[in-house]
C-alpha atoms as a PDB file:
ATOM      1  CA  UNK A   1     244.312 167.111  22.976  1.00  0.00           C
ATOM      2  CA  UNK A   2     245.097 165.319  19.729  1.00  0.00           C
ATOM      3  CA  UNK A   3     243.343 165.367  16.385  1.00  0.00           C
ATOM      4  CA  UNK A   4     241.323 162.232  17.321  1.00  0.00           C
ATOM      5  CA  UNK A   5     239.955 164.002  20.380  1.00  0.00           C
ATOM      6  CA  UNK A   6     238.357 166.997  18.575  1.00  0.00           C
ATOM      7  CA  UNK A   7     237.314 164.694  16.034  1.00  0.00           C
ATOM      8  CA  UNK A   8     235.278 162.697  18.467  1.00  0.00           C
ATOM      9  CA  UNK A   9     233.843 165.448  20.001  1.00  0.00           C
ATOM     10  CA  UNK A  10     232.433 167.482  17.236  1.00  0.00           C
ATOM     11  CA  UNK A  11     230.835 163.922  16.337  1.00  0.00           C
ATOM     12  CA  UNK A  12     229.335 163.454  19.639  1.00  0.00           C
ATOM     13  CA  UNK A  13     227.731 167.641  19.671  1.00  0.00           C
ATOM     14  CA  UNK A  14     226.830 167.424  16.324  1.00  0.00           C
ATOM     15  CA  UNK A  15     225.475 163.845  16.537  1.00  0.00           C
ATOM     16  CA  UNK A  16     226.891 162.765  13.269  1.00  0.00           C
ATOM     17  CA  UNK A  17     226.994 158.792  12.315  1.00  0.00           C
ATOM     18  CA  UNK A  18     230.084 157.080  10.332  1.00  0.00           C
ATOM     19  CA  UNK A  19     227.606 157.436   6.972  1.00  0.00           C
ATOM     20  CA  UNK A  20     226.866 161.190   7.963  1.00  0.00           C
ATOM     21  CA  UNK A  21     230.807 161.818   8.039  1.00  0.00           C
ATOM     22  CA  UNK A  22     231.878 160.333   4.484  1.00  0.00           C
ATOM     23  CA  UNK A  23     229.409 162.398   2.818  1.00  0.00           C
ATOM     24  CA  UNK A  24     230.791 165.815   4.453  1.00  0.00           C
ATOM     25  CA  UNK A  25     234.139 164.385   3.400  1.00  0.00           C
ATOM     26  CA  UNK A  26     232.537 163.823  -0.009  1.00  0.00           C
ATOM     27  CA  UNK A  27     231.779 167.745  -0.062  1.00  0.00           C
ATOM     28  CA  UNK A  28     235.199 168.228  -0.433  1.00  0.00           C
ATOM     29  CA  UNK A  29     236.121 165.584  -2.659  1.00  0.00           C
ATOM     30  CA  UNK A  30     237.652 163.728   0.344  1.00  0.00           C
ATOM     31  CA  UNK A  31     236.791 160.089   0.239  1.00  0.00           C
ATOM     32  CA  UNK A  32     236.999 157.591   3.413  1.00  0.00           C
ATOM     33  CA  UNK A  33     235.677 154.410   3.906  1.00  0.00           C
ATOM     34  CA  UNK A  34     233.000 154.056   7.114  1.00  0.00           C
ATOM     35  CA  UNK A  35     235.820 151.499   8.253  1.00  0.00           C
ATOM     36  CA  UNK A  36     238.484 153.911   8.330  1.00  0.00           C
ATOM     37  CA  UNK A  37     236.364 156.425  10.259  1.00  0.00           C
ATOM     38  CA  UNK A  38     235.590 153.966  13.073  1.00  0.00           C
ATOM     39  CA  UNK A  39     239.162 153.650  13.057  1.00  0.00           C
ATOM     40  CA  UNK A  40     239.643 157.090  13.960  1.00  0.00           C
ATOM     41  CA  UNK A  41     237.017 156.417  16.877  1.00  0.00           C
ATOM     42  CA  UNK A  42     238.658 153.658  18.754  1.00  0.00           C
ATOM     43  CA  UNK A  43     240.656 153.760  21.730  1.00  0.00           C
ATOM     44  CA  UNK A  44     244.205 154.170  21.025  1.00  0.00           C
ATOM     45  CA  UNK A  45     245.498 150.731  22.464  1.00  0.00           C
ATOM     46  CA  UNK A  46     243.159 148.970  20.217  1.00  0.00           C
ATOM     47  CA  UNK A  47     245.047 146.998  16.959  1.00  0.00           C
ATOM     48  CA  UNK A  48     242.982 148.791  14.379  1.00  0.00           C
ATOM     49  CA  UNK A  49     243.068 152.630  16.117  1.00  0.00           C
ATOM     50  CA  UNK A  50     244.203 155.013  13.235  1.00  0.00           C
ATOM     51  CA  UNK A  51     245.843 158.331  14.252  1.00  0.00           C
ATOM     52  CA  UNK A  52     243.391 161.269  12.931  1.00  0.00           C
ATOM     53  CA  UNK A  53     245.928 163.070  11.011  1.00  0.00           C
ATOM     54  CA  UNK A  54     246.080 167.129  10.218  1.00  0.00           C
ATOM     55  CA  UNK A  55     244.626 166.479   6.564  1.00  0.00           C
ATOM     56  CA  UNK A  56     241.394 164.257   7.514  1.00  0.00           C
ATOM     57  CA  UNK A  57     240.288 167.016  10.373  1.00  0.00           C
ATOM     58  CA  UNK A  58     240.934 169.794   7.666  1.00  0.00           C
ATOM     59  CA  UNK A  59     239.056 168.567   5.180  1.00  0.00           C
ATOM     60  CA  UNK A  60     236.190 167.083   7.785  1.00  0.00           C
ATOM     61  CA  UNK A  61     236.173 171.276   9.244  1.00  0.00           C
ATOM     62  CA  UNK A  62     235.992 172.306   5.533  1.00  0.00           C
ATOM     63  CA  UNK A  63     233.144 169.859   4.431  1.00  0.00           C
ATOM     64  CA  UNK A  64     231.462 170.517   8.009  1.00  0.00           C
ATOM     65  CA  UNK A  65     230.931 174.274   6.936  1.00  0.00           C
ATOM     66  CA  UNK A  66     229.455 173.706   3.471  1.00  0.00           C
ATOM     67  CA  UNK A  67     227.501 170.757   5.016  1.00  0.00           C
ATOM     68  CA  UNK A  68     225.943 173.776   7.610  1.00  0.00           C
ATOM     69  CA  UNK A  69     226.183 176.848   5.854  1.00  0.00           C
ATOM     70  CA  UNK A  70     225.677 175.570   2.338  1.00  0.00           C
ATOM     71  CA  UNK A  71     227.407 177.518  -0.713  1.00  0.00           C
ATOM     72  CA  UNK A  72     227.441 180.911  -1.971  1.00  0.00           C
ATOM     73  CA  UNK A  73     224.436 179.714  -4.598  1.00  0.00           C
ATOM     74  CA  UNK A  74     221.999 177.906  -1.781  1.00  0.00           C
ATOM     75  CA  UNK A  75     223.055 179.046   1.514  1.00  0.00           C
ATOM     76  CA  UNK A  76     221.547 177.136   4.551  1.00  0.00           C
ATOM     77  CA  UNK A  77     220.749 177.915   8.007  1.00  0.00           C
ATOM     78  CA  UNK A  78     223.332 175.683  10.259  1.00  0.00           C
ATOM     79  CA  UNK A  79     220.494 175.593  13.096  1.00  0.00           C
ATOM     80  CA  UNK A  80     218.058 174.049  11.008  1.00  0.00           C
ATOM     81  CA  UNK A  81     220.295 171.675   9.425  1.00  0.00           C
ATOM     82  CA  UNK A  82     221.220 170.519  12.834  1.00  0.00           C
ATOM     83  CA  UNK A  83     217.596 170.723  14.367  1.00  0.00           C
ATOM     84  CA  UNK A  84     216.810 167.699  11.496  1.00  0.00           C
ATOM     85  CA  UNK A  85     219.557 166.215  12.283  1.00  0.00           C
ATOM     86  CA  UNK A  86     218.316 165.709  15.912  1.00  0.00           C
ATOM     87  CA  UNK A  87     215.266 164.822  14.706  1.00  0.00           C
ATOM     88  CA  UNK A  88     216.593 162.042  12.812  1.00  0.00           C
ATOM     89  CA  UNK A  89     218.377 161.137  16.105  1.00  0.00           C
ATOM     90  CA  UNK A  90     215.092 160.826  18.405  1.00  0.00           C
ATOM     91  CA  UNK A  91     213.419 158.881  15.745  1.00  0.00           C
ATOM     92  CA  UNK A  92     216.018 156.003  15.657  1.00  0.00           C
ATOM     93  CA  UNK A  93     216.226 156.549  19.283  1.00  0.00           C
ATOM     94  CA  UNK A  94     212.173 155.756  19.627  1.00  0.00           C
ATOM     95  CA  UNK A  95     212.307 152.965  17.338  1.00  0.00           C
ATOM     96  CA  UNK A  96     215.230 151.240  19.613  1.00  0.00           C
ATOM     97  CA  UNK A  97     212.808 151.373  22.137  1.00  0.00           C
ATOM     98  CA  UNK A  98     209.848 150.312  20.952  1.00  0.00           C
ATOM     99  CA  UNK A  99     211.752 146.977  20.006  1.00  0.00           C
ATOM    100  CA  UNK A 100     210.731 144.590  22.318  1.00  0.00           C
ATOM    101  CA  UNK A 101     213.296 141.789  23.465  1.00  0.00           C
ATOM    102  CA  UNK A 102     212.590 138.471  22.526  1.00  0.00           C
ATOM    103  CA  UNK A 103     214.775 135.944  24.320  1.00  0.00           C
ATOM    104  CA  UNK A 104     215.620 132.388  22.581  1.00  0.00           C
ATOM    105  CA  UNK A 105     213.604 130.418  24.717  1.00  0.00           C
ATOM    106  CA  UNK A 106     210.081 130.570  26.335  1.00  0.00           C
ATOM    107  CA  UNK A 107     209.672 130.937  29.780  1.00  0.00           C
ATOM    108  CA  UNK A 108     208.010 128.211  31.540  1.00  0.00           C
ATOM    109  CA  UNK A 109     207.051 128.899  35.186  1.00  0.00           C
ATOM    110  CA  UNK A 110     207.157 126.357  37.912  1.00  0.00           C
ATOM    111  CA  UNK A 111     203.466 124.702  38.534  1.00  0.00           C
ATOM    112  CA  UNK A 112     202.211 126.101  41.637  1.00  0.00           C
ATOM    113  CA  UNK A 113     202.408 123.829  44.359  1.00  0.00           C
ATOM    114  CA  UNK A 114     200.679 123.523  47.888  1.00  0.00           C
ATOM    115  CA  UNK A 115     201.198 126.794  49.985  1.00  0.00           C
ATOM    116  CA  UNK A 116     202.139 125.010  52.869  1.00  0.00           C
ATOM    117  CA  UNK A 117     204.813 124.106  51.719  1.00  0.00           C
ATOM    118  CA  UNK A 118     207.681 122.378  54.170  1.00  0.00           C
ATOM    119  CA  UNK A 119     211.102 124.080  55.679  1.00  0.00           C
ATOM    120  CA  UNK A 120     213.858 122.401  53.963  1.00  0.00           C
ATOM    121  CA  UNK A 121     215.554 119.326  56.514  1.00  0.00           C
ATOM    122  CA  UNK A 122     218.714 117.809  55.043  1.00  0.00           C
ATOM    123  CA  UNK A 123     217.721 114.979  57.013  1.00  0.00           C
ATOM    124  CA  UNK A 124     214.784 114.225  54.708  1.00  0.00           C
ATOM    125  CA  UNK A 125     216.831 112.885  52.582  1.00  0.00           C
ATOM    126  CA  UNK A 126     217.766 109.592  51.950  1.00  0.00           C
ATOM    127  CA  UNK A 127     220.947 108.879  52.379  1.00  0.00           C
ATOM    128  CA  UNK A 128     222.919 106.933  50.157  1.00  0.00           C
ATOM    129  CA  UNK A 129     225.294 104.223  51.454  1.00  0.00           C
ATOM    130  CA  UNK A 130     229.002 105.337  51.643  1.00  0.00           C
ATOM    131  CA  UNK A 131     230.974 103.143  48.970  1.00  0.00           C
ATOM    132  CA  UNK A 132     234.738 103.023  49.827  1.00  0.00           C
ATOM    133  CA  UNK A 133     236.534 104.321  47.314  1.00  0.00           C
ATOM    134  CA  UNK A 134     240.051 103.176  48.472  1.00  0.00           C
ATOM    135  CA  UNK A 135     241.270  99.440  48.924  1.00  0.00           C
ATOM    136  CA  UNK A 136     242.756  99.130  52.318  1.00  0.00           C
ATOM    137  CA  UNK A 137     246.239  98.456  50.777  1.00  0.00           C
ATOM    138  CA  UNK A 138     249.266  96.931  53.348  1.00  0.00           C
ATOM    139  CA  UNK A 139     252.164  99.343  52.334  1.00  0.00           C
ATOM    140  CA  UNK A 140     255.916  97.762  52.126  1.00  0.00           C
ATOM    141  CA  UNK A 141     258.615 100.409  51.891  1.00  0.00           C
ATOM    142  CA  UNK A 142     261.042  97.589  51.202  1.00  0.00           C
ATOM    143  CA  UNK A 143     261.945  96.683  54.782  1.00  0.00           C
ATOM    144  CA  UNK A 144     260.589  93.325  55.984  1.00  0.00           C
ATOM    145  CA  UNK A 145     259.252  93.753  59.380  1.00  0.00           C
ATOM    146  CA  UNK A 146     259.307  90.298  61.585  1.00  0.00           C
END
């Protein structure tokens, strides 16, 4: 398991977002752009993956534990910090879903026609006269044939 890894997972438990993670980094006067972080994220034969390296996870653990536990001068209570965090979770979460999808175009339904409606006979149709494609051409190979 590789720096990446854990880093993904304590993101996924802790349901932090890119914006969440560059402000723990901030705590430790640790800066990262959101782009680099999703480069952390990707898979590792995408072109932009980044390898997490030892000083990023440090400093993300370090930040993590102030961003919980707070400092000596205003502690905090990790479980409630996480509790609103969750909370702030299912509330983007409910909004998703009370967006409705809207697609480009209207839909039109058929006009209803008679119920009795016919079985399809591909002889019903009119057929339309064969036109011959091909001229009836005489080949000569080059041998004259009396």
């Amino acid at each position: 398991m590789n720096n990446n890894d854990i880093f993904k997972k304590l993101r996924v438990a802790l349901q932090l977002r890119d914006d969440q993670i560059v402000e723990i980094l901030e705590l430790v006067d640790f800066r990262m752009s959101k782009g680099e972080i999703g480069n952390l994220f990707r898979s590792e034969d995408h072109g932009d993956f980044m390898e997490c390296g030892d000083q990023v996870l440090r400093n993300f653990l370090n930040g993590l534990v102030i961003h919980l536990r707070g400092t000596k001068e205003n502690p905090k209570n990790a479980m409630d910090v996480i509790r609103q965090n969750q909370e702030v979770v299912r509330k983007n979460v409910a909004e998703k879903s009370k967006a409705t999808f809207k697609p480009d175009t209207e839909f039109k339904p058929k006009p209803k026609t008679d119920s009795k409606k016919k079985p399809f006979n591909p002889k019903d149709k009119k057929q339309a006269p064969k036109v011959q494609v091909v001229e009836k051409v005489q080949f000569k190979n080059g041998k004259n044939k009396k």
